[in-house]
Protein backbone atom coordinates (compact mmCIF):
# COMPACT_ATOMS: atom_id res chain seq x y z
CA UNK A 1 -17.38 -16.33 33.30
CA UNK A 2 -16.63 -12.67 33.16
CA UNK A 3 -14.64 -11.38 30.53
CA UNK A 4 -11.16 -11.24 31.30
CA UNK A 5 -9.39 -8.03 31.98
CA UNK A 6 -5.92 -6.62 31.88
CA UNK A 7 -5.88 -4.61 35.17
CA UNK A 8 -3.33 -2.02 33.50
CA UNK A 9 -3.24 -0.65 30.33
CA UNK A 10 -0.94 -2.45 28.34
CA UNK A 11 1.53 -1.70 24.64
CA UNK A 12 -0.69 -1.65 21.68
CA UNK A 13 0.35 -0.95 17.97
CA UNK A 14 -0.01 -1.71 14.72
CA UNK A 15 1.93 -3.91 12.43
CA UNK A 16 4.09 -0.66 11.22
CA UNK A 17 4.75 -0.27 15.10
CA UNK A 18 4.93 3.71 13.75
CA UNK A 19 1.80 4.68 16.24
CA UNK A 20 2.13 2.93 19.92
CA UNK A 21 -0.61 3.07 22.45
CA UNK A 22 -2.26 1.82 25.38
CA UNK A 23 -4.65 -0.26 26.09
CA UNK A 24 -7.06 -2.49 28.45
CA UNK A 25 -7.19 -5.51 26.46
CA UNK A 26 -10.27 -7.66 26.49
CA UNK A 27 -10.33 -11.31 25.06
CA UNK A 28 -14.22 -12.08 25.00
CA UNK A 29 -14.72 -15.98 24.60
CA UNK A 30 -18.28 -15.66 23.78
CA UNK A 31 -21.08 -13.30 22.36
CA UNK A 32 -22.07 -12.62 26.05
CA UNK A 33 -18.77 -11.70 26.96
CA UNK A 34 -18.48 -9.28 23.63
CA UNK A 35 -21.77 -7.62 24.38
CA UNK A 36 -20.95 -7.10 28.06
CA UNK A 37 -17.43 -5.58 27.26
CA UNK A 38 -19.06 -3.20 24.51
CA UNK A 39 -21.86 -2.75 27.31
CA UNK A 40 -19.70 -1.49 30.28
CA UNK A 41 -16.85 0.14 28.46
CA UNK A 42 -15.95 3.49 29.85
CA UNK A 43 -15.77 7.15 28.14
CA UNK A 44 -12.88 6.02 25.88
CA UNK A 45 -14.99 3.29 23.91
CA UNK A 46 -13.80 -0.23 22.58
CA UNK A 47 -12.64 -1.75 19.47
CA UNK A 48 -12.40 -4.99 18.09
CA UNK A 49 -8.96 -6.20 16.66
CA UNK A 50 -8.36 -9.34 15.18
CA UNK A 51 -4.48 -10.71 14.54
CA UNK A 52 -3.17 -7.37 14.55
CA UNK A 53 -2.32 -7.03 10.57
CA UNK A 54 -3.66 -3.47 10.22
CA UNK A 55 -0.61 -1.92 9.78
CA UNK A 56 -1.92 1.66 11.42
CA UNK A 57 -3.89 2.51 14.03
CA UNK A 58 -7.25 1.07 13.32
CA UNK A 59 -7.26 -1.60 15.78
CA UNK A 60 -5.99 0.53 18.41
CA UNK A 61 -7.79 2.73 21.28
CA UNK A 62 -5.80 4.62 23.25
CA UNK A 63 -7.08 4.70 27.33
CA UNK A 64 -9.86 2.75 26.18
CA UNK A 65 -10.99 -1.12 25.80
CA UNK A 66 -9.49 -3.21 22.97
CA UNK A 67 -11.54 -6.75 22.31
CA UNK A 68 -9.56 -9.18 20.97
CA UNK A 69 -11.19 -11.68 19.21
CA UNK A 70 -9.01 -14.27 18.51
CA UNK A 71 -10.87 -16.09 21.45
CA UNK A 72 -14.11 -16.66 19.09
CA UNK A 73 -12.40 -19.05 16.68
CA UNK A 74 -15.72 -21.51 16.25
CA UNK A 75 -16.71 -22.52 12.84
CA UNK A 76 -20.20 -23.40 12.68
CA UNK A 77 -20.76 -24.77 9.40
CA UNK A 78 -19.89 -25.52 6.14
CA UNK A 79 -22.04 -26.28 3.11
CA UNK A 80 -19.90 -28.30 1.26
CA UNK A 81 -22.10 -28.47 -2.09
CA UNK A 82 -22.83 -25.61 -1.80
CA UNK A 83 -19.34 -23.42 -0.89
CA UNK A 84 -20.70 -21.20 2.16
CA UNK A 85 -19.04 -21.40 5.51
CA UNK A 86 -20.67 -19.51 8.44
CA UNK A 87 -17.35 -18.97 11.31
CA UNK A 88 -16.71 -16.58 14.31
CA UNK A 89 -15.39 -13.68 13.45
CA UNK A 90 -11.90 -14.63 15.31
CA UNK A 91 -11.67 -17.29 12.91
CA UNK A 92 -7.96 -16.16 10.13
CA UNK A 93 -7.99 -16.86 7.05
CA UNK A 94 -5.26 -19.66 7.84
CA UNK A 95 -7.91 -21.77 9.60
CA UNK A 96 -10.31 -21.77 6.75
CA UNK A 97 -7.58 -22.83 4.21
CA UNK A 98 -6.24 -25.63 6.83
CA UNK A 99 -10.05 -26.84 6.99
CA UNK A 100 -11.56 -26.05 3.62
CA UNK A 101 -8.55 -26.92 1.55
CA UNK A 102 -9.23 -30.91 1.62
CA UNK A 103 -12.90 -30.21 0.54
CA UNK A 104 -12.01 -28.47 -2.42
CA UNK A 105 -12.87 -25.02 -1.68
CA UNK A 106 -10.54 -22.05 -1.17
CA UNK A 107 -11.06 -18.26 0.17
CA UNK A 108 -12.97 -16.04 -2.56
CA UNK A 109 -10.37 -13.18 -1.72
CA UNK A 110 -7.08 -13.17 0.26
CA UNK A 111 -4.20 -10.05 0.94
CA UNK A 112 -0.48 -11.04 1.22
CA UNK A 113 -0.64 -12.55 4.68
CA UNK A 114 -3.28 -15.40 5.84
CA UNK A 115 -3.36 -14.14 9.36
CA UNK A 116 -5.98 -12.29 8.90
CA UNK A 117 -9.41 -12.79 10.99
CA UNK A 118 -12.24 -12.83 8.91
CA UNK A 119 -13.74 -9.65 11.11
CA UNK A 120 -10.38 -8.22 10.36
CA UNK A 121 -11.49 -9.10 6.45
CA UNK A 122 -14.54 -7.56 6.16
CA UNK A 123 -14.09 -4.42 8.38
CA UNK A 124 -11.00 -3.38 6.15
CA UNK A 125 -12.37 -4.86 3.03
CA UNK A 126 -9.37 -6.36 2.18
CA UNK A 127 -8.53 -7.36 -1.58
CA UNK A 128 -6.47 -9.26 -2.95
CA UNK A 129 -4.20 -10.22 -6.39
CA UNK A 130 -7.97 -11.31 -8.19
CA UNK A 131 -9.68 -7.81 -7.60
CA UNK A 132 -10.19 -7.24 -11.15
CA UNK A 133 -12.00 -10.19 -11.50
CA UNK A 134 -13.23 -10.60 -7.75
CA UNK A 135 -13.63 -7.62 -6.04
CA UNK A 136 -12.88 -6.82 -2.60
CA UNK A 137 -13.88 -9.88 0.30
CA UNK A 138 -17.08 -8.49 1.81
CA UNK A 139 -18.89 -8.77 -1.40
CA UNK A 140 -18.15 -12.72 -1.42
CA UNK A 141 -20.05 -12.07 2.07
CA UNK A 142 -23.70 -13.55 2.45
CA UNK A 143 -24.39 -12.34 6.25
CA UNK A 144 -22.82 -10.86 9.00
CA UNK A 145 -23.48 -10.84 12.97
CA UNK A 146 -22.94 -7.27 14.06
CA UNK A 147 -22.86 -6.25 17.73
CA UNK A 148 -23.55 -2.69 17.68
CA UNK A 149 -22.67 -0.02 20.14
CA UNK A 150 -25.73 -0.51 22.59
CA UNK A 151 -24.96 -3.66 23.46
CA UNK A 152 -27.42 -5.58 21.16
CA UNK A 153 -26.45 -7.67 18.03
CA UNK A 154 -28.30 -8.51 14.81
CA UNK A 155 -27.78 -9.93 11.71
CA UNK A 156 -27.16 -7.79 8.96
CA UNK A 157 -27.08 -8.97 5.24
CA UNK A 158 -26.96 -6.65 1.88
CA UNK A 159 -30.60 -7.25 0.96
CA UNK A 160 -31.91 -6.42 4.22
CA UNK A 161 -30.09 -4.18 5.79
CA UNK A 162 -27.54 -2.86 2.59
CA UNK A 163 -26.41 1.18 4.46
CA UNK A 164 -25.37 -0.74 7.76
CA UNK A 165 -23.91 -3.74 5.40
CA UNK A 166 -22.26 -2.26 3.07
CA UNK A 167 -20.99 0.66 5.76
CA UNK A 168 -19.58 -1.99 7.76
CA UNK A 169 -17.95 -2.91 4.66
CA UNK A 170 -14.44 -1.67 4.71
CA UNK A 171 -15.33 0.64 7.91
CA UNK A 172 -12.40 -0.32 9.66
CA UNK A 173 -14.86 -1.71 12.75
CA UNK A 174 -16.41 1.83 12.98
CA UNK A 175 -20.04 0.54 12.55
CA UNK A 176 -20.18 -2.49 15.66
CA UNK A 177 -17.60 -5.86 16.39
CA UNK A 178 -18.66 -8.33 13.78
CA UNK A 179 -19.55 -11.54 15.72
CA UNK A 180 -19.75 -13.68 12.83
CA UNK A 181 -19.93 -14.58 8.86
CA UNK A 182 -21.12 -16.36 5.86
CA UNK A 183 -19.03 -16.05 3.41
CA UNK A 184 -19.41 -17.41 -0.38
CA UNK A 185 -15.82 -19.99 -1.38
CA UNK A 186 -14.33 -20.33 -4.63
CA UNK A 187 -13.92 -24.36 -5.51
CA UNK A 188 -10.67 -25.58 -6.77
CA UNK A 189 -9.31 -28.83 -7.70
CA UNK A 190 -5.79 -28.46 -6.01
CA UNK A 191 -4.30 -26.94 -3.38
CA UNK A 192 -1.38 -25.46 -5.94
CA UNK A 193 -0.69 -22.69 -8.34
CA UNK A 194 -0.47 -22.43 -12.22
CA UNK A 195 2.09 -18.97 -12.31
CA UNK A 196 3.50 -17.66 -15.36
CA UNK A 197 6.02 -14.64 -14.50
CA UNK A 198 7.73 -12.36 -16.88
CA UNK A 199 9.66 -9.12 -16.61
CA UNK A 200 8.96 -5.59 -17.56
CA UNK A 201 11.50 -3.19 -18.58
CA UNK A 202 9.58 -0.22 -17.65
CA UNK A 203 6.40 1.40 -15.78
CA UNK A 204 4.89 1.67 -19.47
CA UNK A 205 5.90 -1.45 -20.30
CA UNK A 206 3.99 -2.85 -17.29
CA UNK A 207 0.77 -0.92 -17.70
CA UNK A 208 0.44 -2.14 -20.63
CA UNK A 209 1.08 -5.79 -20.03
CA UNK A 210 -1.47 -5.56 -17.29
CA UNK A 211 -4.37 -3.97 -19.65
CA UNK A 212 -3.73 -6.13 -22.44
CA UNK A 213 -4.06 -9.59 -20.55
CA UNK A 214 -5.11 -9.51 -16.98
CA UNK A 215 -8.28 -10.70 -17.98
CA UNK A 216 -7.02 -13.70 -18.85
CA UNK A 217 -5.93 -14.33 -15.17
CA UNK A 218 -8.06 -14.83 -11.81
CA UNK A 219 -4.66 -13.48 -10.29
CA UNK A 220 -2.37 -10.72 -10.91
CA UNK A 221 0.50 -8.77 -9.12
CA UNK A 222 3.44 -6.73 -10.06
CA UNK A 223 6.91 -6.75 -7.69
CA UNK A 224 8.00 -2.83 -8.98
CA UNK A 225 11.42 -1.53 -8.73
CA UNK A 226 11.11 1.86 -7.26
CA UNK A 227 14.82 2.64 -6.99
CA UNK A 228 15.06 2.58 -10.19
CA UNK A 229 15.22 5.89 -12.58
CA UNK A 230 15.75 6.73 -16.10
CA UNK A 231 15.11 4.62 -19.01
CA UNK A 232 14.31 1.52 -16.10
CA UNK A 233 11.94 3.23 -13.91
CA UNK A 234 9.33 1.55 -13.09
CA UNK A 235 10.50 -1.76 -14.13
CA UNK A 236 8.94 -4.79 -12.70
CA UNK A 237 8.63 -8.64 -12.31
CA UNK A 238 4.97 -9.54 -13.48
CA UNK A 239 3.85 -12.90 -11.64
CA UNK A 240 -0.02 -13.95 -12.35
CA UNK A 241 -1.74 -17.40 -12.52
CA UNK A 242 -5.12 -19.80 -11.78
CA UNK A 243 -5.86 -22.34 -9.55
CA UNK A 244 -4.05 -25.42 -11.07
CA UNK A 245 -6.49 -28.20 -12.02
CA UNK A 246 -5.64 -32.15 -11.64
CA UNK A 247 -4.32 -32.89 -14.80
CA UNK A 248 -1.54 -30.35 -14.59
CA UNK A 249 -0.06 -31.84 -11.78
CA UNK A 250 2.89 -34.15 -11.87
CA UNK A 251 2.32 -37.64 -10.75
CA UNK A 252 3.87 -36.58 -7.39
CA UNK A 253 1.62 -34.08 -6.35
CA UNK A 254 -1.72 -35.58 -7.63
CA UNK A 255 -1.63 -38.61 -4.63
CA UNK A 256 -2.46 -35.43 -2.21
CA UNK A 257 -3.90 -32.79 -4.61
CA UNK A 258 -5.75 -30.94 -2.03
CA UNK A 259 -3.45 -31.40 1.04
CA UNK A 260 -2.73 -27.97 2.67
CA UNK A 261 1.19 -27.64 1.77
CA UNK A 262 1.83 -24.00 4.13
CA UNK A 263 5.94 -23.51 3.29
CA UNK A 264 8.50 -24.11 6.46
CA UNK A 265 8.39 -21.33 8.43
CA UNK A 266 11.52 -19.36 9.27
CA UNK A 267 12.93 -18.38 12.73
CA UNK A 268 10.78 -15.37 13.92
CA UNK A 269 12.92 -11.84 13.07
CA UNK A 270 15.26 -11.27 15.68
CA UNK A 271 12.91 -8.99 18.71
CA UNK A 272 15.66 -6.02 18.26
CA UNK A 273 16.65 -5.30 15.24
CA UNK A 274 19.17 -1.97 14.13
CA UNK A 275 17.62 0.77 12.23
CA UNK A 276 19.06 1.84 8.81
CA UNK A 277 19.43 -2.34 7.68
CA UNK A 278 16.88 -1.59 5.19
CA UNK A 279 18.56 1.60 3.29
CA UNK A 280 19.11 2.81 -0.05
CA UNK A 281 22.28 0.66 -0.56
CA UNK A 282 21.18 -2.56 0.98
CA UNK A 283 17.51 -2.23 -1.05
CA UNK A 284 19.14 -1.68 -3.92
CA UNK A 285 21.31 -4.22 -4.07
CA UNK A 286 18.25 -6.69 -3.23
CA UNK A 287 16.18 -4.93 -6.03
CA UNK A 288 18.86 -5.65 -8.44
CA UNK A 289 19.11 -8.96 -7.56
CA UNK A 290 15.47 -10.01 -7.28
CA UNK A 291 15.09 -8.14 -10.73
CA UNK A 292 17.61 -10.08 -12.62
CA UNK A 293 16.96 -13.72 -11.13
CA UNK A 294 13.27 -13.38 -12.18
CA UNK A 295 12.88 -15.22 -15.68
CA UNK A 296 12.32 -13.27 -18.50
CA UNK A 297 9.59 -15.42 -19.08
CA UNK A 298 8.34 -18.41 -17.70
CA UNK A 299 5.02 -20.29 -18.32
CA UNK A 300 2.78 -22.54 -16.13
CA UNK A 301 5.35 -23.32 -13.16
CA UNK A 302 3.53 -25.08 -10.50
CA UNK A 303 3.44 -23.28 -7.34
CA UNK A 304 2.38 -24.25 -3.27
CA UNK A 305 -0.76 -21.81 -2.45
CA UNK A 306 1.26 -20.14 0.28
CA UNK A 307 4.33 -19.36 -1.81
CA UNK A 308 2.29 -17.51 -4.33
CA UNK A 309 -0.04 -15.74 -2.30
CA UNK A 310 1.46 -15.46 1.10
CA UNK A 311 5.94 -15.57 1.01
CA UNK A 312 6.87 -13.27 3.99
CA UNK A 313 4.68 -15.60 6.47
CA UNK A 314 7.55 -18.00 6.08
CA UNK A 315 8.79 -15.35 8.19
CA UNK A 316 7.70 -14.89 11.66
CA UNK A 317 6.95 -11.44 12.68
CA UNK A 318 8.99 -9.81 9.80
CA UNK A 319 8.23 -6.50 10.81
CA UNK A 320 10.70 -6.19 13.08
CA UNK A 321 13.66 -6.08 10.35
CA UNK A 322 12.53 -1.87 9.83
CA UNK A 323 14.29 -2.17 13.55
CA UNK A 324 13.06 0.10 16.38
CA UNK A 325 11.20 3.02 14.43
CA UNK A 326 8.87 0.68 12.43
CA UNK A 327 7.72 1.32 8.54
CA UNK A 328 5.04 2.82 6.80
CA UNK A 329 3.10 0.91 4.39
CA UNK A 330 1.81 3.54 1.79
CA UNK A 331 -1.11 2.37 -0.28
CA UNK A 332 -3.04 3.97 -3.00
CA UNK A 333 -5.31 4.20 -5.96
CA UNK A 334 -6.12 6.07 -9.03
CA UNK A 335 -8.43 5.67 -11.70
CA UNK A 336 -7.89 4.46 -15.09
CA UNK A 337 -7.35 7.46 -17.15
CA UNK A 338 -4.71 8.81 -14.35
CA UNK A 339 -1.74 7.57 -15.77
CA UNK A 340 -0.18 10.36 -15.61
CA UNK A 341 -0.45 10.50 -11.98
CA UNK A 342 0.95 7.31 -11.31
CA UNK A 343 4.15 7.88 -13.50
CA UNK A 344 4.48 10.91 -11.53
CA UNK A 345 4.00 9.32 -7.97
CA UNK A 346 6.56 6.70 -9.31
CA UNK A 347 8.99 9.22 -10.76
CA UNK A 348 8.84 11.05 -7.49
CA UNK A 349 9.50 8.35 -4.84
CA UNK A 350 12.28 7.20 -7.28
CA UNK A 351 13.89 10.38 -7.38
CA UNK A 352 13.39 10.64 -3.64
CA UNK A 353 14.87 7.64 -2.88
CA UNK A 354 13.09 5.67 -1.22
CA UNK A 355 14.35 2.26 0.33
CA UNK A 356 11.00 -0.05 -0.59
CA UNK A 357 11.91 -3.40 -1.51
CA UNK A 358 8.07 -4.60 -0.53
CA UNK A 359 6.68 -2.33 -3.45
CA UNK A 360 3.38 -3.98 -5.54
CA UNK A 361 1.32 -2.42 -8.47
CA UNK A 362 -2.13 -4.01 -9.56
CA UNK A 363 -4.99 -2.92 -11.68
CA UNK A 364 -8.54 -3.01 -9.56
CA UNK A 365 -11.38 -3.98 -11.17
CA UNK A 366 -15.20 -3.36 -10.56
CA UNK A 367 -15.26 -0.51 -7.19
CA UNK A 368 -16.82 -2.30 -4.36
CA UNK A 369 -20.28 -1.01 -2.36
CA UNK A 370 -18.85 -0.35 0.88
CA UNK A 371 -18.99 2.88 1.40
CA UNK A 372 -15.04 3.34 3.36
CA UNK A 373 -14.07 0.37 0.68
CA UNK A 374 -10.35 1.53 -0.62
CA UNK A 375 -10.62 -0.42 -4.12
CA UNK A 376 -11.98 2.16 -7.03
CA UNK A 377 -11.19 0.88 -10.63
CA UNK A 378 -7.70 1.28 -11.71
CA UNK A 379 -4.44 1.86 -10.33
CA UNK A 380 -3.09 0.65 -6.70
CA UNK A 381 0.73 0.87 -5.34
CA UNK A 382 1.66 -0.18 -2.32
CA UNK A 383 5.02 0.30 -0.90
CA UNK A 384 7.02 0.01 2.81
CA UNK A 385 8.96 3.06 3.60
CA UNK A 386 11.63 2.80 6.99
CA UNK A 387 9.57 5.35 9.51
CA UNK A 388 12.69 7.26 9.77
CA UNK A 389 13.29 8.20 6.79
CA UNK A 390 14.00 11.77 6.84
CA UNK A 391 11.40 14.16 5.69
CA UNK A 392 9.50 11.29 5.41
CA UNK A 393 6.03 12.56 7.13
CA UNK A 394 6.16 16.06 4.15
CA UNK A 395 6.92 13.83 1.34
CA UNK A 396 3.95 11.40 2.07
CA UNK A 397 1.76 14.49 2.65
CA UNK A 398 2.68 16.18 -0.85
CA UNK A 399 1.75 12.24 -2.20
CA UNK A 400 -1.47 12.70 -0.63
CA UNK A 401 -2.69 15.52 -2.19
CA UNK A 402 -1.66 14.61 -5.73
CA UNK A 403 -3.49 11.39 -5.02
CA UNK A 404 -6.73 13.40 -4.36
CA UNK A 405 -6.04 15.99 -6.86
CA UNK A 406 -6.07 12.75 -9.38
CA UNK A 407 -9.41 11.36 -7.96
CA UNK A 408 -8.02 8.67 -5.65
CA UNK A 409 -7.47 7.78 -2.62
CA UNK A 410 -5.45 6.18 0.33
CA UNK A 411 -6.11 2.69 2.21
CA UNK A 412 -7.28 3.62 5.95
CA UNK A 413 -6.04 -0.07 6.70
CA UNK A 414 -2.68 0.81 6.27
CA UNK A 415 -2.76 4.22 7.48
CA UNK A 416 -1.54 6.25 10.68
CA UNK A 417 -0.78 9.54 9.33
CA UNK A 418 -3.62 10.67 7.07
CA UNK A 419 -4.47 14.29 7.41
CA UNK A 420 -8.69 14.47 7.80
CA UNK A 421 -9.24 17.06 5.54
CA UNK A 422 -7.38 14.89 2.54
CA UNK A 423 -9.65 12.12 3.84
CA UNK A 424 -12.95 13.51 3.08
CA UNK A 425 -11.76 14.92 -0.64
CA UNK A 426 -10.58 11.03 -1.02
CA UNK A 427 -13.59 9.09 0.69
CA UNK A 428 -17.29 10.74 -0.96
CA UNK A 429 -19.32 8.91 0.84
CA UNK A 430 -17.97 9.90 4.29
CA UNK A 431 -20.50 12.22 5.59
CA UNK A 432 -23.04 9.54 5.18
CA UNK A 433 -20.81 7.20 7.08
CA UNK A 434 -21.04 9.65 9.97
CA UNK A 435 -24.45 10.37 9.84
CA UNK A 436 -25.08 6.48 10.05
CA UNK A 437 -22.54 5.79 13.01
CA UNK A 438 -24.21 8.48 14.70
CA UNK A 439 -27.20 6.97 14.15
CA UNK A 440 -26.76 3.48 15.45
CA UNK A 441 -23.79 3.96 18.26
CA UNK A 442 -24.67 7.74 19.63
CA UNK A 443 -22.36 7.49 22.63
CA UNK A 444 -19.18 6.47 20.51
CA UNK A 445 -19.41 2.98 22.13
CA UNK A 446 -17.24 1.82 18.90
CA UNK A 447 -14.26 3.95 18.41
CA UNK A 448 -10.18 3.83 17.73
CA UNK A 449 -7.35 5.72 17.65
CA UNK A 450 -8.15 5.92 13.54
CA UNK A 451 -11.96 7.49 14.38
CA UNK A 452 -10.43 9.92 16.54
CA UNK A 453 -7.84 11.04 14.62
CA UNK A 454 -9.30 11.52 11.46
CA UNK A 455 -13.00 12.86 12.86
CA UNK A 456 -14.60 9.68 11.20
């Protein structure tokens, strides 16, 4: 069958909806059909794109070919004494848990949403609340199937191929369309959470909660208050926790312990939404409500998987509540030692103003091979910001270049904005990412809206 074809270019964007394009959109439902789209696609290139969870532009190719490969969903096989699973790169990250769940294995990594494709996984390297224990996905990865940009595929693993592995690593589907993976699972005993939550009553406060005992915890995540100034900035709800075993279970749970338990899923968000519903005064109300009905601490309460690592997919495109303009998600890191830095960035955004009630610290662990991989040990925020904020695109550039002034850098999978000349001061191994890409894919078979804008 040929591979099916939009015959006009259609709406493409990212989940911040900040960066709209257009598109031919291709939905290949085998490796033949992927090679001969990447084979015959015109000047403009094609990229892969999985469930459309970038929040930028990555995923996006403006007057080119998009692949979207949702349509290779198989999974081949699972080891189930020995935790591997080899699956189609189409395959999210809800699929595995629906199928691996009853065996007693779980995902060795997962972000704040579960529809995520594993392709999606490994080409932003996504990580997760257990980062300073686990490290970023693609290093639970044992082999990939990469189809490069003349049309022919291989397998690529770290031993035998580790510049194109661990390029592809967190290269944001620069380096070929990833057919397919082997990925390394973490057993558990139950399909439920072991949380203990406390709050902190500042940014010091929580720093230091995190560096004392995070080690003690596979996960960790901080909800962060960035409305808040004074004596309070900074202040936070602390949530971390373990896969529950058997025996903590209550008699009610322990019939089904391993029965995937996903939480009731909400009406989708309405399709038009105002802009301004998520200002200063509406934020901050919810921040100082969300802030004062966390416990002040609270120890071993039994949790579903989904409501500890996954809450807003209980609500159906969720997105759309920024309204028309979309958001930015603003992600980064800095090093351990750059304290300083941090308090700043969080001093700053406080006294700016700015309406994130979606704001999360956590300490990274270990930095990760890939050479685009976002995670370096320390310090990462993440926040949403309302696209329209005013002065909004000048603040987040004066962020950007106190972030690489302070040795760290910004998350490309959350990105539409980046400047490229901040880029290469953030990313050092860049210039040997383009040397390699130009190596393997010389006619920019592989590109995106991301590539082009920021001269990757």
């Amino acid at each position: 069958m040929p591979v099916p074809l939009a015959a006009e270019p259609v709406p493409v964007t990212g989940w911040g909806r900040t960066a709209p394009t257009s598109a031919q959109v291709l939905r290949p439902g085998s490796y033949e059909e992927a090679v001969r789209a990447v084979r015959e696609c015109g000047g403009r290139g094609a990229i892969a794109r999985g469930l459309g969870r970038a929040y930028g532009d990555a995923a996006q190719n403006a007057g080119g070919a998009v692949l979207d490969m949702t349509g290779l969903d198989r999974i081949h096989e699972i080891d189930a004494a020995g935790g591997l699973v080899t699956c189609d790169a189409g395959v999210s990250l809800h699929r595995l848990m629906q199928v691996l769940l009853p065996l007693g294995w779980f995902v060795p990594v997962t972000p704040g949403t579960r529809y995520v494709t594993v392709g999606g996984a490994i080409g932003a390297d996504i990580h997760g609340k257990n980062h300073h224990l686990s490290g970023s996905f693609t290093r639970h990865v044992r082999a990939l199937e990469l189809l490069t940009g003349d049309g022919g595929t291989r397998v690529v693993t770290p031993e035998g191929e580790p510049d194109l592995f661990w390029a592809t690593a967190g290269g944001m589907g620069l380096t070929g369309v990833i057919l397919a993976a082997t990925i390394e699972l973490l057993p558990v005993e139950t399909a439920f959470m072991s949380v203990d939550t406390e709050r902190a009553a500042d940014l010091d406060d929580l720093m230091a909660r995190l560096a004392a005992d995070d080690h003690r915890y596979r996960y960790s995540v901080a909800w962060i208050d960035l409305l808040a100034r004074g004596a309070r900035t900074g202040r936070a709800v602390l949530t971390r926790g373990d896969h529950a075993p058997l025996d903590a279970l209550p008699p009610r749970l322990r019939r089904e312990p391993l029965a995937f338990r996903p939480a009731t899923r909400l009406p989708a968000a309405p399709r038009f939404t105002p802009g301004g519903l998520l200002g200063r005064r509406s934020v901050g109300l919810f921040n100082e409500f969300w802030y004062r009905r966390a416990p002040r601490e609270q120890r071993g309460r039994i949790q579903k998987l989904s409501a500890f690592f996954h809450p807003l997919d209980g609500l159906p495109e969720w997105n759309r509540v920024y309204g028309p303009g979309g958001f930015v998600q603003y992600q980064f890191v800095v090093g351990h030692g750059e304290e300083d830095a941090l308090r700043r960035i969080v001093r700053r955004i406080g006294s700016r103003r700015c309406p994130s009630f979606l704001a999360v610290l956590k300490r990274f662990g270990e930095a990760d091979p890939g050479w685009l991989s976002f995670p370096v040990p320390g310090w990462t925020l993440a926040l949403d910001i309302p696209a329209g904020l005013p002065g909004l695109a000048a603040f987040l550039d004066e962020l950007d270049d106190e972030v690489a002034a302070a040795g760290g850098r910004v998350y490309l999978a959350k990105d539409a904005r980046l400047r490229p000349d901040v880029l290469a001061r953030m990313y050092p191994r860049l210039d040997e990412f383009r040397e390699l890409r130009a190596r393997i894919d010389p006619r920019r078979a592989i590109t995106s809206d991301l590539a082009r804008r920021l001269g990757v």
